[in-house]
PDB file of N, CA and C in Angstrom:
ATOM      1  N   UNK A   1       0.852  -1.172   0.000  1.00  0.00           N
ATOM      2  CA  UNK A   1       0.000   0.000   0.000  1.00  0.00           C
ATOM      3  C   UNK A   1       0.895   1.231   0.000  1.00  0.00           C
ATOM      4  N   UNK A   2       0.736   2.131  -0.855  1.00  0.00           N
ATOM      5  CA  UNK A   2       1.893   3.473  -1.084  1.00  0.00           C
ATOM      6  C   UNK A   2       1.535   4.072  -0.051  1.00  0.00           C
ATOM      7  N   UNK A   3       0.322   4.161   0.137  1.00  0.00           N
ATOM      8  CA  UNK A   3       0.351   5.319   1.994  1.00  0.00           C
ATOM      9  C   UNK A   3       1.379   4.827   3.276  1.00  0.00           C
ATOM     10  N   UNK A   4       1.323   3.134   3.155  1.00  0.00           N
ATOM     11  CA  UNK A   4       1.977   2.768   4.249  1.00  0.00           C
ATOM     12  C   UNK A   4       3.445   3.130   3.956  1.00  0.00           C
ATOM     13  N   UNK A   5       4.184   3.237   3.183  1.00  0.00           N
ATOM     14  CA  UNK A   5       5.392   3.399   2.499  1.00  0.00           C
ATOM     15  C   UNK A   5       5.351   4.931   2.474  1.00  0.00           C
ATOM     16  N   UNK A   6       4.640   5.799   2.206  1.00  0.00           N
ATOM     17  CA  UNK A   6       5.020   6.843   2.283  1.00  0.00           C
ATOM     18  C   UNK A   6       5.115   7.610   3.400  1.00  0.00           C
ATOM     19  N   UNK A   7       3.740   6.647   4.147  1.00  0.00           N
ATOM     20  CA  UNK A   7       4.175   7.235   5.869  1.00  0.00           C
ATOM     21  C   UNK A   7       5.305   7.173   6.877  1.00  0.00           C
ATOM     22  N   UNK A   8       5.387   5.429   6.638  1.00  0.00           N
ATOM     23  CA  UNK A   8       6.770   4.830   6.631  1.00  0.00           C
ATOM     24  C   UNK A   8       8.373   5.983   6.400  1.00  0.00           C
ATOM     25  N   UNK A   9       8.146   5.913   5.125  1.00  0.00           N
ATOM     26  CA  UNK A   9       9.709   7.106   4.426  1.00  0.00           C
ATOM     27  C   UNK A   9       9.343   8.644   5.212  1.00  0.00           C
ATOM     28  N   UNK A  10       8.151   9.177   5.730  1.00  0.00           N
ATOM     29  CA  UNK A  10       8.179  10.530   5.683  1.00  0.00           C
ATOM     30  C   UNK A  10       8.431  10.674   7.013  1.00  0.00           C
ATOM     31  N   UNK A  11       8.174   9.226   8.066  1.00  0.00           N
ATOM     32  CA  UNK A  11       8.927   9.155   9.552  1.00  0.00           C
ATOM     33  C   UNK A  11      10.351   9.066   9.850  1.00  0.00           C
ATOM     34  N   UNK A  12      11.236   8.668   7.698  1.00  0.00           N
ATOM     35  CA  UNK A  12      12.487   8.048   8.059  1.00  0.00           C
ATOM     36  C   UNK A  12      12.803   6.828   8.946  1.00  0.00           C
ATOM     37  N   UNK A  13      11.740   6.173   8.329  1.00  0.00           N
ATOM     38  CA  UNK A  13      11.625   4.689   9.026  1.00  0.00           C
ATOM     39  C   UNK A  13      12.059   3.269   8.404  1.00  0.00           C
ATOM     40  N   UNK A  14      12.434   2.969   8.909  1.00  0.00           N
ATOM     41  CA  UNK A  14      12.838   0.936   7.676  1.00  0.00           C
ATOM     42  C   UNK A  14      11.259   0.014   8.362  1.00  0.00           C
ATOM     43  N   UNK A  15      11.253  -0.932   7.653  1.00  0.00           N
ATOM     44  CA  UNK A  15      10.359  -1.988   7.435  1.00  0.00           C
ATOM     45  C   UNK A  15      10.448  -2.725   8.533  1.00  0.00           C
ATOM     46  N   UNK A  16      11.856  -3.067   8.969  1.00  0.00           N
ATOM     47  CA  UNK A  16      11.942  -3.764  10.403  1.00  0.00           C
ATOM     48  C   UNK A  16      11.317  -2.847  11.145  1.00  0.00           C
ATOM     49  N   UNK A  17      11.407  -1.475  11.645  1.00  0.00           N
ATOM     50  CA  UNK A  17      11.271  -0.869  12.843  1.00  0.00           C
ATOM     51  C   UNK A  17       9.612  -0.857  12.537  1.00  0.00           C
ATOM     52  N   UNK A  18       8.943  -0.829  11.698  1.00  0.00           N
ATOM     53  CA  UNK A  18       7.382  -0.689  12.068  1.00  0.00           C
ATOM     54  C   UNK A  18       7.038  -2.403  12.322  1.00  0.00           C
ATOM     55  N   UNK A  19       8.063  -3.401  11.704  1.00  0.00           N
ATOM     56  CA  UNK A  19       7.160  -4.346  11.669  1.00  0.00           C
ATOM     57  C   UNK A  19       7.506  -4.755  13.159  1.00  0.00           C
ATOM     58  N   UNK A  20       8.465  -4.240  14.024  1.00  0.00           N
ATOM     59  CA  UNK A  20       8.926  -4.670  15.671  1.00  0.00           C
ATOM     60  C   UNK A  20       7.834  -3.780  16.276  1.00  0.00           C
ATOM     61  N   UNK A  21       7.476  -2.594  16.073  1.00  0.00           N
ATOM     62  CA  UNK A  21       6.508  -2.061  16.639  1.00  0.00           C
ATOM     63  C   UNK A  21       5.385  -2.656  16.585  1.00  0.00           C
ATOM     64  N   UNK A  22       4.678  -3.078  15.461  1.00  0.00           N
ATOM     65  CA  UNK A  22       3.718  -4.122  15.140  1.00  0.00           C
ATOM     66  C   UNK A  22       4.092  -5.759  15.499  1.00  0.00           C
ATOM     67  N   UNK A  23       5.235  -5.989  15.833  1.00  0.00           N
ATOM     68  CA  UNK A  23       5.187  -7.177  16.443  1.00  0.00           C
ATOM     69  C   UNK A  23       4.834  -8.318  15.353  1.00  0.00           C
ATOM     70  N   UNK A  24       5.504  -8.058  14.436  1.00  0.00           N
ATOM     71  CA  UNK A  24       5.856  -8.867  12.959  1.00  0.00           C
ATOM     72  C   UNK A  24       6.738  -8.851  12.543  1.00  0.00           C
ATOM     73  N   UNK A  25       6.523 -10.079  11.560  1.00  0.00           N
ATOM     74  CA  UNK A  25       8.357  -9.972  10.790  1.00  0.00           C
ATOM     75  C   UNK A  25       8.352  -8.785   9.703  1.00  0.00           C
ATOM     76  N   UNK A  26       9.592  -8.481   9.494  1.00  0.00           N
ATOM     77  CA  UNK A  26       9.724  -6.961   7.969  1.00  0.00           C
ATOM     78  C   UNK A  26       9.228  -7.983   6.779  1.00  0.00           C
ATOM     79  N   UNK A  27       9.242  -9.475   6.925  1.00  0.00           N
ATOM     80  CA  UNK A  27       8.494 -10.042   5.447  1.00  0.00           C
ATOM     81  C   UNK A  27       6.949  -9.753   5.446  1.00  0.00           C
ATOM     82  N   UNK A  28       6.200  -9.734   6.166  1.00  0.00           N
ATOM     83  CA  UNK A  28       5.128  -9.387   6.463  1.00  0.00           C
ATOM     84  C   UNK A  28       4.386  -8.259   6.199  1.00  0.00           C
ATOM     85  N   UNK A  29       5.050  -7.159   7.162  1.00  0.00           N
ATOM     86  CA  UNK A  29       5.112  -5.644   6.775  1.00  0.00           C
ATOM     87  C   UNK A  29       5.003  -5.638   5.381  1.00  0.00           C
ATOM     88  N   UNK A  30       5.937  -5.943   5.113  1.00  0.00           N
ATOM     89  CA  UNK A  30       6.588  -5.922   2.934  1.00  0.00           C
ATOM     90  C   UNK A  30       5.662  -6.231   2.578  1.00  0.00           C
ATOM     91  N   UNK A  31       4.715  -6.955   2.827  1.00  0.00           N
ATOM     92  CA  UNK A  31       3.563  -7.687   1.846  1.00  0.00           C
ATOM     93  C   UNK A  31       2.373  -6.569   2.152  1.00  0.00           C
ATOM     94  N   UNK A  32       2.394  -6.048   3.205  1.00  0.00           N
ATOM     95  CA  UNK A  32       1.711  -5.106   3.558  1.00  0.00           C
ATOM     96  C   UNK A  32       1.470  -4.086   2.489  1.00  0.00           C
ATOM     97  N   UNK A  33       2.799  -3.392   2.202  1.00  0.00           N
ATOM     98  CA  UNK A  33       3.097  -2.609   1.663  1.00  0.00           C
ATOM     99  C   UNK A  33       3.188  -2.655  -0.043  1.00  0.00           C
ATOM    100  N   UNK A  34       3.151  -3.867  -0.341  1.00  0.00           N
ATOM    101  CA  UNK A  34       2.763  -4.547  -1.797  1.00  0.00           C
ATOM    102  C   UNK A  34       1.852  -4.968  -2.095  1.00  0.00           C
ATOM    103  N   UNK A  35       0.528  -5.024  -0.972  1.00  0.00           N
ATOM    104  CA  UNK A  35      -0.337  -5.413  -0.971  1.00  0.00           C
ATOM    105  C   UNK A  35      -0.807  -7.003  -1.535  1.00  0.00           C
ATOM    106  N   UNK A  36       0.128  -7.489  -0.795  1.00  0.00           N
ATOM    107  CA  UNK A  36       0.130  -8.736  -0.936  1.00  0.00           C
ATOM    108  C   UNK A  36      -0.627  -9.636  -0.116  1.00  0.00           C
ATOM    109  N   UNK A  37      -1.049  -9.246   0.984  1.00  0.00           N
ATOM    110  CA  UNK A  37      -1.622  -9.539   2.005  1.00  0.00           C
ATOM    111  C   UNK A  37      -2.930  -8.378   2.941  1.00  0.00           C
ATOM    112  N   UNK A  38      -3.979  -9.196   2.925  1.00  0.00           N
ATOM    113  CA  UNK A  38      -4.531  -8.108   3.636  1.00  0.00           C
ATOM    114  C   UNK A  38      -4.123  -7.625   5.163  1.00  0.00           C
ATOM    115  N   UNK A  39      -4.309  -6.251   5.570  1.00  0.00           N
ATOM    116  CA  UNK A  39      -3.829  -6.106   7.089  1.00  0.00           C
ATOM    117  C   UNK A  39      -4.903  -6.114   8.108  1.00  0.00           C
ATOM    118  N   UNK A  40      -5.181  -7.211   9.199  1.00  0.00           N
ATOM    119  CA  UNK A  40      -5.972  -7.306   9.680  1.00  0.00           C
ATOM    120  C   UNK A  40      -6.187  -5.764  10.438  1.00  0.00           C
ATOM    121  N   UNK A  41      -7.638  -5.669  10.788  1.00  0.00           N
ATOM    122  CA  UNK A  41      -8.196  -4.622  11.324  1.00  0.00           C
ATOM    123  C   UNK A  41      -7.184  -4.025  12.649  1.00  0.00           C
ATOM    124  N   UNK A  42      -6.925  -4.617  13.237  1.00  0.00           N
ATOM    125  CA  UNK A  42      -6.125  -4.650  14.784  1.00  0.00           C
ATOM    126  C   UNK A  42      -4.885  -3.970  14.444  1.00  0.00           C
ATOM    127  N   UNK A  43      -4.037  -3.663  13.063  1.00  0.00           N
ATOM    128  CA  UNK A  43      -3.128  -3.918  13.022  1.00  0.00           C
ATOM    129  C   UNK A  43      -3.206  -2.094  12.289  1.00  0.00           C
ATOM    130  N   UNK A  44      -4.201  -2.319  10.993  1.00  0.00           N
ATOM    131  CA  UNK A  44      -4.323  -1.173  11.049  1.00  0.00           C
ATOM    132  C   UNK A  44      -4.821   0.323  12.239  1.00  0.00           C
ATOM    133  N   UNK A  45      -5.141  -0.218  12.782  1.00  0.00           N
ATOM    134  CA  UNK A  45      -6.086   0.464  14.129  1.00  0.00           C
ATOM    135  C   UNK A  45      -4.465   0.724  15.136  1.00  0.00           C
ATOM    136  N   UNK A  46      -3.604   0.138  15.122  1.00  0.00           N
ATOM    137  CA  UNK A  46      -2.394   0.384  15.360  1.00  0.00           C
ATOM    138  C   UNK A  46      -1.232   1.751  14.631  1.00  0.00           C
ATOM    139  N   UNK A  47      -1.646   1.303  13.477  1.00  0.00           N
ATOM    140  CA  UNK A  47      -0.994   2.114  12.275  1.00  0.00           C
ATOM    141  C   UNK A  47      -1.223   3.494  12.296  1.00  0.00           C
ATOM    142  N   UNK A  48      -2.657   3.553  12.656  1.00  0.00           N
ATOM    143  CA  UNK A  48      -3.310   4.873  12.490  1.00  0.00           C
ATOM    144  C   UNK A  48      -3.238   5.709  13.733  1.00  0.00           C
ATOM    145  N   UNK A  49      -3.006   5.122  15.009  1.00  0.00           N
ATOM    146  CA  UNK A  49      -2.610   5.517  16.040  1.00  0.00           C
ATOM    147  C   UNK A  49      -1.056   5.699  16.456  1.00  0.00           C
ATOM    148  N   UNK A  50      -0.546   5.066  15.949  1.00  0.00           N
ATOM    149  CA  UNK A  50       1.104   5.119  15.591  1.00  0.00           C
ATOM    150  C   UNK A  50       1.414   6.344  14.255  1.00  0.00           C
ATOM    151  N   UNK A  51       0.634   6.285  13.524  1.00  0.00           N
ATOM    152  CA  UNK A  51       1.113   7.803  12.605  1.00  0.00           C
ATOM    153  C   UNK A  51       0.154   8.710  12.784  1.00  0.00           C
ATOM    154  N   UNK A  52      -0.537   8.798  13.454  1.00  0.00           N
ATOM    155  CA  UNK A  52      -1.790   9.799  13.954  1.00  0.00           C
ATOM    156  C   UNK A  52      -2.229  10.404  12.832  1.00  0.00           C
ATOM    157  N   UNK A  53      -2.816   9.442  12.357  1.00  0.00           N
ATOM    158  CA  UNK A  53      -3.950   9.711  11.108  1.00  0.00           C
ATOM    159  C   UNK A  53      -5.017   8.694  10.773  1.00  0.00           C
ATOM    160  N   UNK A  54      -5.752   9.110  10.309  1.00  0.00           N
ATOM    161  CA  UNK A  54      -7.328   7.977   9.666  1.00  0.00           C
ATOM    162  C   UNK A  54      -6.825   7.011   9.131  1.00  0.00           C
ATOM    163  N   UNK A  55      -8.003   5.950   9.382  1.00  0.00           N
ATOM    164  CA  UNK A  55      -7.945   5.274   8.424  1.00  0.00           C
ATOM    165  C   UNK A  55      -8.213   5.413   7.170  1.00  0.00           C
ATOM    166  N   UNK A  56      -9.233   6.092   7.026  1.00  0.00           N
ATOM    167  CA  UNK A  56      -9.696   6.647   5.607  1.00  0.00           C
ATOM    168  C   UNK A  56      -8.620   7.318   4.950  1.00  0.00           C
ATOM    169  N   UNK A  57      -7.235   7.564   5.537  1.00  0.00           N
ATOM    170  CA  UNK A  57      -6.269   8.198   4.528  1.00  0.00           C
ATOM    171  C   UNK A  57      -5.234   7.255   4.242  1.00  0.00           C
ATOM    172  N   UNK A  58      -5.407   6.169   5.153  1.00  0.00           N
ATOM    173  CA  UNK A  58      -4.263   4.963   5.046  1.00  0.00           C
ATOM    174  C   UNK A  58      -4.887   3.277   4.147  1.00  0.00           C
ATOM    175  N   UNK A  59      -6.038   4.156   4.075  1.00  0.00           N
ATOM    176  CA  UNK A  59      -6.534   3.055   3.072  1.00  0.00           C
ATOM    177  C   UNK A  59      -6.791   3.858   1.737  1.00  0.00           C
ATOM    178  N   UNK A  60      -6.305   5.220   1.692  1.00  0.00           N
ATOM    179  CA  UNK A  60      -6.714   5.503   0.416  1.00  0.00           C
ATOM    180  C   UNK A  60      -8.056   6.003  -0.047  1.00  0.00           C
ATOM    181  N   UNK A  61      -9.141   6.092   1.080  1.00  0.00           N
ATOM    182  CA  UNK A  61     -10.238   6.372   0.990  1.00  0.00           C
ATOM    183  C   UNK A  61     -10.452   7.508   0.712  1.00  0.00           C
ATOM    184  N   UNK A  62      -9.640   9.029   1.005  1.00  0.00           N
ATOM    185  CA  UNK A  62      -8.982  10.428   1.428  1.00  0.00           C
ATOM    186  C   UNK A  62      -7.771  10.677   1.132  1.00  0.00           C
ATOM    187  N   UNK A  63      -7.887  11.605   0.857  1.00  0.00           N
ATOM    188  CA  UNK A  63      -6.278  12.176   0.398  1.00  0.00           C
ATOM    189  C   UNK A  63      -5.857  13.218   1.522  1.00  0.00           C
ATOM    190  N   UNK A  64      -6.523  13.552   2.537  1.00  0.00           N
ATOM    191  CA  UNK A  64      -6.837  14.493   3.532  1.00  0.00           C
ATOM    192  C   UNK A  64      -5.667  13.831   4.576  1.00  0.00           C
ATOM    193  N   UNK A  65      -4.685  14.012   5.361  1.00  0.00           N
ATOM    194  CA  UNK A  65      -4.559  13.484   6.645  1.00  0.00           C
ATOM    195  C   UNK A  65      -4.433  14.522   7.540  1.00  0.00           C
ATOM    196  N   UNK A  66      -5.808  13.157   8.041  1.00  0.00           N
ATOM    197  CA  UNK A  66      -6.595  13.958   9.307  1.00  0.00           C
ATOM    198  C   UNK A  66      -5.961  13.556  10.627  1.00  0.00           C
ATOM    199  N   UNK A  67      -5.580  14.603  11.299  1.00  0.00           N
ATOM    200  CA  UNK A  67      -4.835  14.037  12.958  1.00  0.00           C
ATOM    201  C   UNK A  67      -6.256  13.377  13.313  1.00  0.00           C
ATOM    202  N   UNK A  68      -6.148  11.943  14.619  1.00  0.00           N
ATOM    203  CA  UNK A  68      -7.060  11.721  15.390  1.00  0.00           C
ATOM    204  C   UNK A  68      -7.009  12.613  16.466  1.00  0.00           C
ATOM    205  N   UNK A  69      -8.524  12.036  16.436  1.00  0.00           N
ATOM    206  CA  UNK A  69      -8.873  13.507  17.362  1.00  0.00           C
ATOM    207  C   UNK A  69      -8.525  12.913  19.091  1.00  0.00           C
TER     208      UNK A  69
END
């Protein structure tokens, strides 16, 4: 998914360090991010609280990123 990758690069982050925060392997993450795999709900709900933004902008739903409130 390019949002996760771009959120990812705009923290100056690698693939290991979100996928240890998420408590996964970086092969995993990667598939994430290639959309190779879907990301369970729990995980995104993590993501979005970890880059303090919607889901609706990390799925692409919005082009808006919205801080949570």
């Amino acid at each position: 998914m390019n949002r996760l990758k771009d959120l990812r690069e705009d923290n100056d982050l690698k693939q290991a360090e979100i996928a240890k925060i998420l408590n996964i392997s970086q092969t995993n993450y990667s598939k994430y991010e290639l959309e190779k795999i879907n990301i369970p709900i729990d995980t995104l709900k993590k993501l979005a609280i970890f880059y303090n933004t919607s889901l609706d902008y990390i799925l692409g739903l919005t082009n808006k990123k919205r801080k949570l409130k």
